[in-house]
C-alpha atoms as a PDB file:
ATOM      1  CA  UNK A   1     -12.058  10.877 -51.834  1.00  0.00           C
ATOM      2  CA  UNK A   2     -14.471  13.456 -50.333  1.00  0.00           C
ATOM      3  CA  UNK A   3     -17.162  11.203 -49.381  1.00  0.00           C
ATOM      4  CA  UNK A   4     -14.878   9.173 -47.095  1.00  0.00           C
ATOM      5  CA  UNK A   5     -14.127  12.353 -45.383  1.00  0.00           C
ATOM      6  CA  UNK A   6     -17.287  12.800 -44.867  1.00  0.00           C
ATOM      7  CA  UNK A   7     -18.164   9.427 -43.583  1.00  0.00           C
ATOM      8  CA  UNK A   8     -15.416   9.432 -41.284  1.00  0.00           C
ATOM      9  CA  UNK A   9     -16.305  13.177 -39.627  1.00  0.00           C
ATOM     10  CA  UNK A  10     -20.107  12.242 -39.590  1.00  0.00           C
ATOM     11  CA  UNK A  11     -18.694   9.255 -37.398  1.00  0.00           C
ATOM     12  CA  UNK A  12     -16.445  10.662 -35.190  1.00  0.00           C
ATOM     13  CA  UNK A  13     -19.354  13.905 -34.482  1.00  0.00           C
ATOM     14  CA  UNK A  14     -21.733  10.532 -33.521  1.00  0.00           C
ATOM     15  CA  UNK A  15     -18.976   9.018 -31.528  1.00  0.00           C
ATOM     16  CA  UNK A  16     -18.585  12.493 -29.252  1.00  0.00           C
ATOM     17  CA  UNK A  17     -22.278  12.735 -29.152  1.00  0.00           C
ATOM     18  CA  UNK A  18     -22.467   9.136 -27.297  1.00  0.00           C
ATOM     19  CA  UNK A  19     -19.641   9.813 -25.495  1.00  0.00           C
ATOM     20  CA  UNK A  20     -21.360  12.957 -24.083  1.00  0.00           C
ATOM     21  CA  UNK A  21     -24.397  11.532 -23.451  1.00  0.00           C
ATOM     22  CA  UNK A  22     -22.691   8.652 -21.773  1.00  0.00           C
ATOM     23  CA  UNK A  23     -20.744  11.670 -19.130  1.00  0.00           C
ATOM     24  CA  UNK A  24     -24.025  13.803 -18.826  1.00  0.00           C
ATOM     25  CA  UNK A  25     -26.280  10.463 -17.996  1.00  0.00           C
ATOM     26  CA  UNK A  26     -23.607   9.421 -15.101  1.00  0.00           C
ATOM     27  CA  UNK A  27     -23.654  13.001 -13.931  1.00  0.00           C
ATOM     28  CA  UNK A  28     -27.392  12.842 -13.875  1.00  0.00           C
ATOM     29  CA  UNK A  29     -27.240   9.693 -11.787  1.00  0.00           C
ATOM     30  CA  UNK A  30     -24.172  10.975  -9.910  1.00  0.00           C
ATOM     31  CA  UNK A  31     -26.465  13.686  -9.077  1.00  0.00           C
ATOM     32  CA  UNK A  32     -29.771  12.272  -8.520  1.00  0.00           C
ATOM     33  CA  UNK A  33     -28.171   9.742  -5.590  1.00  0.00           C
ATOM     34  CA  UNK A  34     -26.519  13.102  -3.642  1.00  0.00           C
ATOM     35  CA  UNK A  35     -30.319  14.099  -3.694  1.00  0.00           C
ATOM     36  CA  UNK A  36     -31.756  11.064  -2.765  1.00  0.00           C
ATOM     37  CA  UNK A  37     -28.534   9.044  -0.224  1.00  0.00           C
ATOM     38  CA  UNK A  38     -25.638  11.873   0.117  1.00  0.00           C
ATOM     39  CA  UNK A  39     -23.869  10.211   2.690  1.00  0.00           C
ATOM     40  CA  UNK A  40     -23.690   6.976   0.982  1.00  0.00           C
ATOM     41  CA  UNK A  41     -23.228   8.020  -1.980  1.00  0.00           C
ATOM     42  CA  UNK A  42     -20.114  10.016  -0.841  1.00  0.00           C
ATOM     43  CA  UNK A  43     -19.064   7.594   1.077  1.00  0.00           C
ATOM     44  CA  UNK A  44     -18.871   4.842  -1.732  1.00  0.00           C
ATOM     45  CA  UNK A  45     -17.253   7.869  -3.857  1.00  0.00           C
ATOM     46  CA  UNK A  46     -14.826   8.154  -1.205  1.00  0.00           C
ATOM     47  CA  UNK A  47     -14.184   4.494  -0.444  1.00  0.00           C
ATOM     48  CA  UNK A  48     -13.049   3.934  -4.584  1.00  0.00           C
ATOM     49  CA  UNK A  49     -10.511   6.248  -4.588  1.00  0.00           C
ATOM     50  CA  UNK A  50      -8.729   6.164  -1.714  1.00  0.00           C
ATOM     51  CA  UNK A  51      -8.422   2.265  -2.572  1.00  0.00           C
ATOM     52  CA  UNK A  52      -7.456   3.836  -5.874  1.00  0.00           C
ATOM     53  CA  UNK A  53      -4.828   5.596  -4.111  1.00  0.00           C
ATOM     54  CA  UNK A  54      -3.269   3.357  -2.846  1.00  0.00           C
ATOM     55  CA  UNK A  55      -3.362   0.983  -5.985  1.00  0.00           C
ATOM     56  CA  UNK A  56      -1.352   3.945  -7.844  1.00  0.00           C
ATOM     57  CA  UNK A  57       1.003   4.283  -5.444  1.00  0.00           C
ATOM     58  CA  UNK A  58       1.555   0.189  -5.340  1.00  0.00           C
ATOM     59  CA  UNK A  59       2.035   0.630  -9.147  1.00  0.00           C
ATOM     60  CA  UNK A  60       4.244   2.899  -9.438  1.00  0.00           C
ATOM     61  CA  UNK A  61       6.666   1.382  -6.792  1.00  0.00           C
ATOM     62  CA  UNK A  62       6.508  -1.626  -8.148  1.00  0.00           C
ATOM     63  CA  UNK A  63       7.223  -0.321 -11.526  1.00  0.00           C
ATOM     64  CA  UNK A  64       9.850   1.749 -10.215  1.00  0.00           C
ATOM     65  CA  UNK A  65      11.789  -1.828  -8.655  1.00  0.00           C
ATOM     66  CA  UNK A  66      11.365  -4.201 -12.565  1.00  0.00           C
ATOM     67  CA  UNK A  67      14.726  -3.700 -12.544  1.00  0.00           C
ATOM     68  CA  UNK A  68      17.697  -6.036 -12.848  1.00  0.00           C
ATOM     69  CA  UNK A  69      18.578  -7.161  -9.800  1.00  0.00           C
ATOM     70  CA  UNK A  70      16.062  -5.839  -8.017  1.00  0.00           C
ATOM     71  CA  UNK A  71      13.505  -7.483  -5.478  1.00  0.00           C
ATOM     72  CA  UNK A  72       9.630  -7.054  -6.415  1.00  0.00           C
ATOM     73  CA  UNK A  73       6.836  -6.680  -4.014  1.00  0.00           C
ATOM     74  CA  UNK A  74       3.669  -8.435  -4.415  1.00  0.00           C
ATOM     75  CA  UNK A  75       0.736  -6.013  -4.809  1.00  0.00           C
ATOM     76  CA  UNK A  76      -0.668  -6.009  -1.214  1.00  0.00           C
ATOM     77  CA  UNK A  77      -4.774  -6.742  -1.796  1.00  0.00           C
ATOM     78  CA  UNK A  78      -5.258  -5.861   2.096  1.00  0.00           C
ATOM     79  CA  UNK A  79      -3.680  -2.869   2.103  1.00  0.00           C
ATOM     80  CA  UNK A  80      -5.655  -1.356  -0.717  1.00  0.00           C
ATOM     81  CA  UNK A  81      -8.950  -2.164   0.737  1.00  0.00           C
ATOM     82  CA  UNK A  82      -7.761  -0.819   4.271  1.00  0.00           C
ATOM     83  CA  UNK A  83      -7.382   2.620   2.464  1.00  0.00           C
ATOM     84  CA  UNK A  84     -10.786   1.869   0.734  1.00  0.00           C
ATOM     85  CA  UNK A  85     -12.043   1.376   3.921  1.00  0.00           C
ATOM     86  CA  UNK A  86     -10.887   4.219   5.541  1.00  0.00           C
ATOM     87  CA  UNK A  87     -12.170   6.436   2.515  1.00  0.00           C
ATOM     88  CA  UNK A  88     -15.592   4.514   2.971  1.00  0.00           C
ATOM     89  CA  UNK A  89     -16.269   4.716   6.315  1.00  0.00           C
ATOM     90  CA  UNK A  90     -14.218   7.817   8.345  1.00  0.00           C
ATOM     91  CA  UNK A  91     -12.520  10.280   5.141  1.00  0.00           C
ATOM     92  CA  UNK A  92     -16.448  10.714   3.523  1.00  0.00           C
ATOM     93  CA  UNK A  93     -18.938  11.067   6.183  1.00  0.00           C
ATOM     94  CA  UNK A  94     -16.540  13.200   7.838  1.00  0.00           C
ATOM     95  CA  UNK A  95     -15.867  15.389   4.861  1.00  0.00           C
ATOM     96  CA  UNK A  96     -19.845  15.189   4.013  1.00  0.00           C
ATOM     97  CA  UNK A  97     -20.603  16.597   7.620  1.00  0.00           C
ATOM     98  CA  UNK A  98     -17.492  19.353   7.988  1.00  0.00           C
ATOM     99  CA  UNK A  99     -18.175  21.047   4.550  1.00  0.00           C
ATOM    100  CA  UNK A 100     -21.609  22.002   5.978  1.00  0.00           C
ATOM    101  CA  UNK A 101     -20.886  23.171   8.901  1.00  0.00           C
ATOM    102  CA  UNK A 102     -17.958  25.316   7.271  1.00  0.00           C
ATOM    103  CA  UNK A 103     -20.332  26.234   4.503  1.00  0.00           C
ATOM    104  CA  UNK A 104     -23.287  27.090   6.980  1.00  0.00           C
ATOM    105  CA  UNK A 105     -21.263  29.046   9.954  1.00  0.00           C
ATOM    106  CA  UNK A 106     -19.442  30.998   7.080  1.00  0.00           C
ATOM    107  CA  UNK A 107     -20.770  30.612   3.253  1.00  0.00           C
ATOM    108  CA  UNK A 108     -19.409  33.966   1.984  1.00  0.00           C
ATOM    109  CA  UNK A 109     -15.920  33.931   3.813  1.00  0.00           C
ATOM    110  CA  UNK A 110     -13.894  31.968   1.315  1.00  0.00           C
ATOM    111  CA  UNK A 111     -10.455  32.041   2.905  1.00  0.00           C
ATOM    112  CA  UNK A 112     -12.161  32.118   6.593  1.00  0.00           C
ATOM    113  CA  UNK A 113     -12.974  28.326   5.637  1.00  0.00           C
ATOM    114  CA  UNK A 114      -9.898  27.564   4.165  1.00  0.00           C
ATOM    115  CA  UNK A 115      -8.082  28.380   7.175  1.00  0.00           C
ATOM    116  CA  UNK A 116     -10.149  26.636   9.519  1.00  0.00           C
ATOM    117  CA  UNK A 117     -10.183  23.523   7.360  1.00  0.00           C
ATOM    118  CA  UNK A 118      -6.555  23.248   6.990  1.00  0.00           C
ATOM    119  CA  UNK A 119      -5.429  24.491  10.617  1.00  0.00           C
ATOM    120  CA  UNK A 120      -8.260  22.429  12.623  1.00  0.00           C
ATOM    121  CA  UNK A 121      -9.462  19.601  10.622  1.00  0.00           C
ATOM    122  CA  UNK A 122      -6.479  18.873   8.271  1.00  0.00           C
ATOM    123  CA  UNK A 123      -4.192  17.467  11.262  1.00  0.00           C
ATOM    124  CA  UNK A 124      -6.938  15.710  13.215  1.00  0.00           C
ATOM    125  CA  UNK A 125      -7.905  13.895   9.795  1.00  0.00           C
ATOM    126  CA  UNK A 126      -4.501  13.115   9.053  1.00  0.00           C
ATOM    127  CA  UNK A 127      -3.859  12.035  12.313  1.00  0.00           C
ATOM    128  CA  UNK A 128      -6.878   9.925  12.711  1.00  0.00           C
ATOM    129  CA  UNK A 129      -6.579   8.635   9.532  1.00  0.00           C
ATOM    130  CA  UNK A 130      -2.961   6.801  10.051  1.00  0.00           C
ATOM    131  CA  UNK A 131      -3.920   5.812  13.294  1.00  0.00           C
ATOM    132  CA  UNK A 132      -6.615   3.742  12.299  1.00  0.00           C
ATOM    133  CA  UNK A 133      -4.729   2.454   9.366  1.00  0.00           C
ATOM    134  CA  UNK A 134      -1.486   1.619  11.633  1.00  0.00           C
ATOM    135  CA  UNK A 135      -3.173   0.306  14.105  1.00  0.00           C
ATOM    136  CA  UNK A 136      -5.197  -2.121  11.456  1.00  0.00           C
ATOM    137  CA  UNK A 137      -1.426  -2.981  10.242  1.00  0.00           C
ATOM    138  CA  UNK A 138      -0.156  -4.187  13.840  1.00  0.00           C
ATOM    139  CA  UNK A 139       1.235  -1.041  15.055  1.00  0.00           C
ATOM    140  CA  UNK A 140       0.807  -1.431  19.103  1.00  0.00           C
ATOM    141  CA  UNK A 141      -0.787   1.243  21.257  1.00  0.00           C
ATOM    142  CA  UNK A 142       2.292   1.661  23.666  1.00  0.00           C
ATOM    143  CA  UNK A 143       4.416   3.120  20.059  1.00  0.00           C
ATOM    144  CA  UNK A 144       1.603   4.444  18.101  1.00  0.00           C
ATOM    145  CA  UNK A 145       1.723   7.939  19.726  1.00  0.00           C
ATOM    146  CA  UNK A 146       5.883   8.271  18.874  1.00  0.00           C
ATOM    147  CA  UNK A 147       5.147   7.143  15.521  1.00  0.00           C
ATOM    148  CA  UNK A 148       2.544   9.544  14.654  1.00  0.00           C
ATOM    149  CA  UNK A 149       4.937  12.139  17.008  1.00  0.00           C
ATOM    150  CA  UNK A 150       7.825  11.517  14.230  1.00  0.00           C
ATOM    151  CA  UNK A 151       5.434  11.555  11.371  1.00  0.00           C
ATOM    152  CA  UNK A 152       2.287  14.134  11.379  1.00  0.00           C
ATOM    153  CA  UNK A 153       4.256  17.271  10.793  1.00  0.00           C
ATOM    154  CA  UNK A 154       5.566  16.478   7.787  1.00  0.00           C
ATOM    155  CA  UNK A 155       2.546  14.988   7.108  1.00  0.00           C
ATOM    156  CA  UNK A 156       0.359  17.659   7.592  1.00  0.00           C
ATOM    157  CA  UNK A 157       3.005  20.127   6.060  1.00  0.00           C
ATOM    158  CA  UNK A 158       2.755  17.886   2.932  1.00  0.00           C
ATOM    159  CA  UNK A 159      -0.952  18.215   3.120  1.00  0.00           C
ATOM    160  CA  UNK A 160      -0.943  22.194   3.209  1.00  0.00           C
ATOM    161  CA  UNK A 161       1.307  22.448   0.204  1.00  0.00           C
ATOM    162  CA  UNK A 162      -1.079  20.427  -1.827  1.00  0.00           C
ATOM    163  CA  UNK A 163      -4.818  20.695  -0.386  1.00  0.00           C
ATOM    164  CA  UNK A 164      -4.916  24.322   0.665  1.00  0.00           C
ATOM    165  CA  UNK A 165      -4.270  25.672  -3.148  1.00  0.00           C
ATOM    166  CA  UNK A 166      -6.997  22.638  -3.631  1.00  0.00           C
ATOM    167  CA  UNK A 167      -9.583  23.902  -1.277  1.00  0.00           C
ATOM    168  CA  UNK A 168      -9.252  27.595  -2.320  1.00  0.00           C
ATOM    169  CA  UNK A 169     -10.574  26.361  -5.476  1.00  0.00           C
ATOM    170  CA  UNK A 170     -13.643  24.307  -4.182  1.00  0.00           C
ATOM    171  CA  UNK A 171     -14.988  26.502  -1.901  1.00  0.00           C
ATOM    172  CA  UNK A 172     -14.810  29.484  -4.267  1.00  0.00           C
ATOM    173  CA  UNK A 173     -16.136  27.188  -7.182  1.00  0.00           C
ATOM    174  CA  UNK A 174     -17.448  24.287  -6.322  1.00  0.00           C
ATOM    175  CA  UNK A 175     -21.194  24.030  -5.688  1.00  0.00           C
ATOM    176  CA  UNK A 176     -21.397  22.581  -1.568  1.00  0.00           C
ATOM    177  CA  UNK A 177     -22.931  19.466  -2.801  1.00  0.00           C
ATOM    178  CA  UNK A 178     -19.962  18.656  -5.312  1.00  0.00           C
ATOM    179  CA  UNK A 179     -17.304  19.489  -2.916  1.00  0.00           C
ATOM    180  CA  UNK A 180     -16.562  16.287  -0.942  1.00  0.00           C
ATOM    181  CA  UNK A 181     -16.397  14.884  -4.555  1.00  0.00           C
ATOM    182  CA  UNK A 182     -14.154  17.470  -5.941  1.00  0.00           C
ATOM    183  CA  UNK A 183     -11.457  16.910  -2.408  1.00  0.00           C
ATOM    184  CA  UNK A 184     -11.945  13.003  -3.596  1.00  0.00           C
ATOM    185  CA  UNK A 185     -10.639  13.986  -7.284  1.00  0.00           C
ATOM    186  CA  UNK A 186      -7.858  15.859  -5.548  1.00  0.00           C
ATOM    187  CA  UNK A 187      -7.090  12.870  -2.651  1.00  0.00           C
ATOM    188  CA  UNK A 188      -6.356  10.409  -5.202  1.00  0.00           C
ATOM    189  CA  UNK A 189      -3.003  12.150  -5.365  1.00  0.00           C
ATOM    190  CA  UNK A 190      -3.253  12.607  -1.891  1.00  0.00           C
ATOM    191  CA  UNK A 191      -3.920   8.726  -1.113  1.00  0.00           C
ATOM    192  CA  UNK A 192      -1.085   7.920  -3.296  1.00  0.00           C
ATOM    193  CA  UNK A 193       1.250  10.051  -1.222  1.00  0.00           C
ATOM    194  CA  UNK A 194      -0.362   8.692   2.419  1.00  0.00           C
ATOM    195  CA  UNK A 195      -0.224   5.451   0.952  1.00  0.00           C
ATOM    196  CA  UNK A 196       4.122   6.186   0.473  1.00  0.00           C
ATOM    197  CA  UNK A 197       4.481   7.559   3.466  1.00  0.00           C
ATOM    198  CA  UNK A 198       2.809   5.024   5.641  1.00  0.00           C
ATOM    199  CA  UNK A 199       4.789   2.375   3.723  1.00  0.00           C
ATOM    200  CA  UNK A 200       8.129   4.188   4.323  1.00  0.00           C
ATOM    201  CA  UNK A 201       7.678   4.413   7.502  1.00  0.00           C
ATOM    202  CA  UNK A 202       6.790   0.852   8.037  1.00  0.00           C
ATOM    203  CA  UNK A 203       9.924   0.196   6.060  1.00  0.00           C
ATOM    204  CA  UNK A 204      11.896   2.462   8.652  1.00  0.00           C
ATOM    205  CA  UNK A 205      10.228   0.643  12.093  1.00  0.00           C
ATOM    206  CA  UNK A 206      11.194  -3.467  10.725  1.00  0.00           C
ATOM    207  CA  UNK A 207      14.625  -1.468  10.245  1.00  0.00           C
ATOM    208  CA  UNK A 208      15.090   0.006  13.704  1.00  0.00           C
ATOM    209  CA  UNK A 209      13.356  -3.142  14.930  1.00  0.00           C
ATOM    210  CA  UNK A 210      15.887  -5.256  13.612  1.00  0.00           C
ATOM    211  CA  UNK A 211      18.674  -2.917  14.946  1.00  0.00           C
ATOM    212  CA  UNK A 212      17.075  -3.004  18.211  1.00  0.00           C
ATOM    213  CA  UNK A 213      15.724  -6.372  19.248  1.00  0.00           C
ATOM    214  CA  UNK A 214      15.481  -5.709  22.929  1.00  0.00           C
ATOM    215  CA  UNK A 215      13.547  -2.969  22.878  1.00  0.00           C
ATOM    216  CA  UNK A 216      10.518  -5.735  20.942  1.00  0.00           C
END
Protein backbone atom coordinates (compact mmCIF):
# COMPACT_ATOMS: atom_id res chain seq x y z
CA UNK A 1 0.00 0.00 0.00
CA UNK A 2 2.89 2.47 0.52
CA UNK A 3 4.29 2.38 -2.84
CA UNK A 4 1.03 3.57 -4.41
CA UNK A 5 1.24 6.48 -2.14
CA UNK A 6 4.18 7.15 -3.32
CA UNK A 7 3.45 6.88 -6.95
CA UNK A 8 0.54 8.94 -6.66
CA UNK A 9 2.47 12.04 -4.60
CA UNK A 10 5.55 11.70 -7.00
CA UNK A 11 2.72 12.40 -9.69
CA UNK A 12 0.81 14.99 -8.43
CA UNK A 13 4.55 17.02 -7.28
CA UNK A 14 5.25 16.47 -11.42
CA UNK A 15 1.80 17.61 -12.26
CA UNK A 16 2.35 21.15 -10.12
CA UNK A 17 5.77 21.36 -11.52
CA UNK A 18 4.23 21.51 -15.27
CA UNK A 19 1.59 23.41 -14.21
CA UNK A 20 4.09 26.04 -12.90
CA UNK A 21 6.18 26.02 -15.60
CA UNK A 22 3.22 26.30 -17.88
CA UNK A 23 2.12 29.97 -15.60
CA UNK A 24 5.85 31.17 -15.35
CA UNK A 25 6.47 30.51 -19.37
CA UNK A 26 3.11 32.67 -20.20
CA UNK A 27 4.30 35.25 -17.73
CA UNK A 28 7.62 35.25 -19.47
CA UNK A 29 5.89 35.80 -22.79
CA UNK A 30 3.26 38.03 -21.16
CA UNK A 31 6.21 39.95 -20.23
CA UNK A 32 8.57 39.87 -23.00
CA UNK A 33 5.61 41.43 -25.53
CA UNK A 34 5.04 44.62 -22.82
CA UNK A 35 8.87 45.01 -23.59
CA UNK A 36 8.84 44.57 -27.05
CA UNK A 37 4.68 45.99 -28.31
CA UNK A 38 3.07 47.49 -24.90
CA UNK A 39 0.36 49.10 -26.50
CA UNK A 40 -0.72 46.17 -28.42
CA UNK A 41 -0.19 43.93 -26.23
CA UNK A 42 -2.46 45.80 -23.71
CA UNK A 43 -4.69 46.50 -25.99
CA UNK A 44 -5.39 42.78 -27.09
CA UNK A 45 -5.31 42.14 -23.10
CA UNK A 46 -7.89 44.65 -22.86
CA UNK A 47 -10.01 43.77 -25.88
CA UNK A 48 -10.49 39.78 -24.27
CA UNK A 49 -11.90 40.75 -21.30
CA UNK A 50 -14.08 43.31 -21.71
CA UNK A 51 -15.69 40.87 -24.45
CA UNK A 52 -15.35 38.55 -21.49
CA UNK A 53 -17.39 40.88 -19.61
CA UNK A 54 -19.89 41.06 -21.27
CA UNK A 55 -20.13 37.21 -22.05
CA UNK A 56 -20.47 36.78 -18.05
CA UNK A 57 -22.92 39.08 -17.70
CA UNK A 58 -25.00 37.43 -20.87
CA UNK A 59 -24.57 34.17 -18.84
CA UNK A 60 -25.65 34.86 -15.93
CA UNK A 61 -28.91 36.60 -17.16
CA UNK A 62 -29.66 34.09 -19.18
CA UNK A 63 -29.19 31.58 -16.51
CA UNK A 64 -31.02 33.64 -14.20
CA UNK A 65 -34.43 33.51 -16.91
CA UNK A 66 -34.23 28.97 -17.53
CA UNK A 67 -37.08 29.18 -15.71
CA UNK A 68 -40.61 27.90 -16.25
CA UNK A 69 -42.40 30.17 -17.97
CA UNK A 70 -39.95 32.36 -18.64
CA UNK A 71 -38.73 33.97 -22.04
CA UNK A 72 -34.88 33.32 -22.97
CA UNK A 73 -32.65 35.67 -24.77
CA UNK A 74 -30.38 34.58 -27.40
CA UNK A 75 -26.72 35.27 -26.50
CA UNK A 76 -26.11 38.53 -28.48
CA UNK A 77 -22.57 37.71 -30.59
CA UNK A 78 -22.51 41.61 -31.57
CA UNK A 79 -22.80 42.88 -28.45
CA UNK A 80 -19.92 40.99 -26.96
CA UNK A 81 -17.51 41.98 -29.58
CA UNK A 82 -18.73 45.74 -29.33
CA UNK A 83 -17.42 45.57 -25.66
CA UNK A 84 -14.31 43.70 -27.05
CA UNK A 85 -13.95 46.38 -29.21
CA UNK A 86 -14.21 49.05 -27.01
CA UNK A 87 -11.64 47.27 -24.57
CA UNK A 88 -9.36 46.88 -27.77
CA UNK A 89 -9.29 49.99 -29.18
CA UNK A 90 -10.34 53.14 -26.55
CA UNK A 91 -10.35 51.28 -22.58
CA UNK A 92 -6.32 50.03 -23.26
CA UNK A 93 -4.42 52.59 -25.05
CA UNK A 94 -6.09 54.99 -22.92
CA UNK A 95 -5.31 53.23 -19.70
CA UNK A 96 -1.63 52.39 -21.22
CA UNK A 97 -1.07 56.26 -21.77
CA UNK A 98 -2.91 57.75 -18.34
CA UNK A 99 -1.01 55.37 -15.91
CA UNK A 100 2.20 57.09 -17.13
CA UNK A 101 1.45 60.22 -16.99
CA UNK A 102 -0.08 59.65 -13.37
CA UNK A 103 2.93 57.55 -12.56
CA UNK A 104 5.48 60.17 -14.06
CA UNK A 105 3.84 63.68 -12.74
CA UNK A 106 3.46 61.91 -9.26
CA UNK A 107 5.23 58.29 -8.67
CA UNK A 108 5.51 58.56 -4.85
CA UNK A 109 2.00 60.18 -4.11
CA UNK A 110 -0.13 57.08 -3.90
CA UNK A 111 -3.51 58.53 -2.99
CA UNK A 112 -2.61 61.91 -5.07
CA UNK A 113 -3.15 59.43 -8.16
CA UNK A 114 -5.95 57.76 -6.91
CA UNK A 115 -7.84 60.82 -6.63
CA UNK A 116 -7.07 62.21 -9.84
CA UNK A 117 -7.82 58.92 -11.58
CA UNK A 118 -11.15 58.45 -10.12
CA UNK A 119 -12.36 62.26 -10.02
CA UNK A 120 -10.96 63.21 -13.68
CA UNK A 121 -10.58 60.20 -15.74
CA UNK A 122 -13.12 57.75 -14.17
CA UNK A 123 -16.28 59.84 -15.51
CA UNK A 124 -14.82 60.87 -18.86
CA UNK A 125 -14.01 57.01 -19.45
CA UNK A 126 -17.25 55.99 -18.36
CA UNK A 127 -18.85 58.47 -20.23
CA UNK A 128 -16.99 57.95 -23.39
CA UNK A 129 -17.16 54.52 -23.10
CA UNK A 130 -21.24 54.19 -23.27
CA UNK A 131 -21.35 56.71 -25.73
CA UNK A 132 -19.51 54.94 -28.19
CA UNK A 133 -21.17 51.73 -27.32
CA UNK A 134 -24.84 53.41 -27.50
CA UNK A 135 -24.27 55.09 -30.24
CA UNK A 136 -22.87 51.67 -32.07
CA UNK A 137 -26.39 50.19 -30.72
CA UNK A 138 -28.67 52.92 -32.55
CA UNK A 139 -28.95 55.35 -29.85
CA UNK A 140 -29.46 58.85 -31.90
CA UNK A 141 -27.40 61.95 -31.21
CA UNK A 142 -30.47 64.29 -30.49
CA UNK A 143 -31.17 61.64 -27.01
CA UNK A 144 -27.76 60.44 -26.36
CA UNK A 145 -26.84 63.40 -24.07
CA UNK A 146 -30.32 62.75 -21.71
CA UNK A 147 -29.46 59.24 -21.65
CA UNK A 148 -26.03 59.50 -20.46
CA UNK A 149 -27.64 62.72 -18.22
CA UNK A 150 -29.98 59.93 -16.44
CA UNK A 151 -27.27 57.37 -16.32
CA UNK A 152 -23.44 58.49 -15.54
CA UNK A 153 -23.92 59.29 -11.91
CA UNK A 154 -24.85 56.23 -10.85
CA UNK A 155 -22.56 54.99 -13.09
CA UNK A 156 -19.65 56.58 -12.01
CA UNK A 157 -20.82 56.23 -8.28
CA UNK A 158 -20.87 52.45 -9.02
CA UNK A 159 -17.42 52.78 -10.39
CA UNK A 160 -15.93 54.56 -7.16
CA UNK A 161 -17.32 51.93 -4.84
CA UNK A 162 -15.55 49.25 -6.73
CA UNK A 163 -12.33 50.68 -8.65
CA UNK A 164 -11.05 53.18 -6.12
CA UNK A 165 -10.42 50.31 -3.27
CA UNK A 166 -9.02 48.59 -6.73
CA UNK A 167 -6.63 51.27 -7.69
CA UNK A 168 -5.33 51.90 -4.12
CA UNK A 169 -4.02 48.53 -4.48
CA UNK A 170 -2.26 48.84 -7.96
CA UNK A 171 -0.62 51.84 -7.61
CA UNK A 172 0.79 50.97 -4.18
CA UNK A 173 1.65 47.37 -5.50
CA UNK A 174 1.58 46.91 -8.77
CA UNK A 175 4.76 47.40 -10.81
CA UNK A 176 3.63 50.51 -13.67
CA UNK A 177 4.06 48.07 -16.40
CA UNK A 178 1.52 45.44 -14.84
CA UNK A 179 -1.01 47.95 -13.95
CA UNK A 180 -3.27 48.36 -17.03
CA UNK A 181 -3.29 44.50 -16.72
CA UNK A 182 -4.08 44.33 -13.11
CA UNK A 183 -7.38 47.28 -13.79
CA UNK A 184 -8.21 44.54 -16.74
CA UNK A 185 -8.34 41.62 -13.97
CA UNK A 186 -10.46 43.97 -11.92
CA UNK A 187 -12.84 45.31 -15.16
CA UNK A 188 -13.97 41.95 -15.89
CA UNK A 189 -16.31 42.53 -12.98
CA UNK A 190 -16.55 45.87 -14.04
CA UNK A 191 -17.57 44.92 -17.81
CA UNK A 192 -20.04 42.59 -16.43
CA UNK A 193 -21.73 45.36 -14.49
CA UNK A 194 -21.46 48.08 -17.68
CA UNK A 195 -22.55 45.37 -19.72
CA UNK A 196 -26.12 45.23 -17.09
CA UNK A 197 -26.47 48.52 -16.96
CA UNK A 198 -26.33 49.41 -20.59
CA UNK A 199 -28.78 46.54 -21.18
CA UNK A 200 -31.22 47.84 -18.51
CA UNK A 201 -31.31 50.81 -19.74
CA UNK A 202 -31.97 49.78 -23.24
CA UNK A 203 -34.69 47.70 -21.69
CA UNK A 204 -36.09 51.00 -20.00
CA UNK A 205 -35.91 53.34 -23.52
CA UNK A 206 -38.10 50.35 -25.95
CA UNK A 207 -40.36 50.75 -22.68
CA UNK A 208 -40.85 54.50 -22.60
CA UNK A 209 -40.71 54.28 -26.39
CA UNK A 210 -43.57 52.17 -26.54
CA UNK A 211 -45.44 54.36 -23.96
CA UNK A 212 -44.63 57.29 -25.96
CA UNK A 213 -44.89 56.80 -29.69
CA UNK A 214 -45.09 60.41 -30.67
CA UNK A 215 -42.29 61.54 -29.22
CA UNK A 216 -40.24 58.63 -32.03
Amino acid sequence: MPRPTKRCTSSSKMNNKKNDSIISACVHWYSTKLDTHPIITKSLTSGLISGGGDFVCQALTQSGKETVGSDKEEFDIQRTGRFAALGAFWVGPALHYWYNILFRALPNHVVARVVLDQSVFAPISCTTFLSILWTWEGEKLSTLGTRLQNNIPSIVVANWVLWIPAQMINFKFVRVEYQVLFSNAVALIWNAYLSYSSKRTNSQKLENDKESPGLL
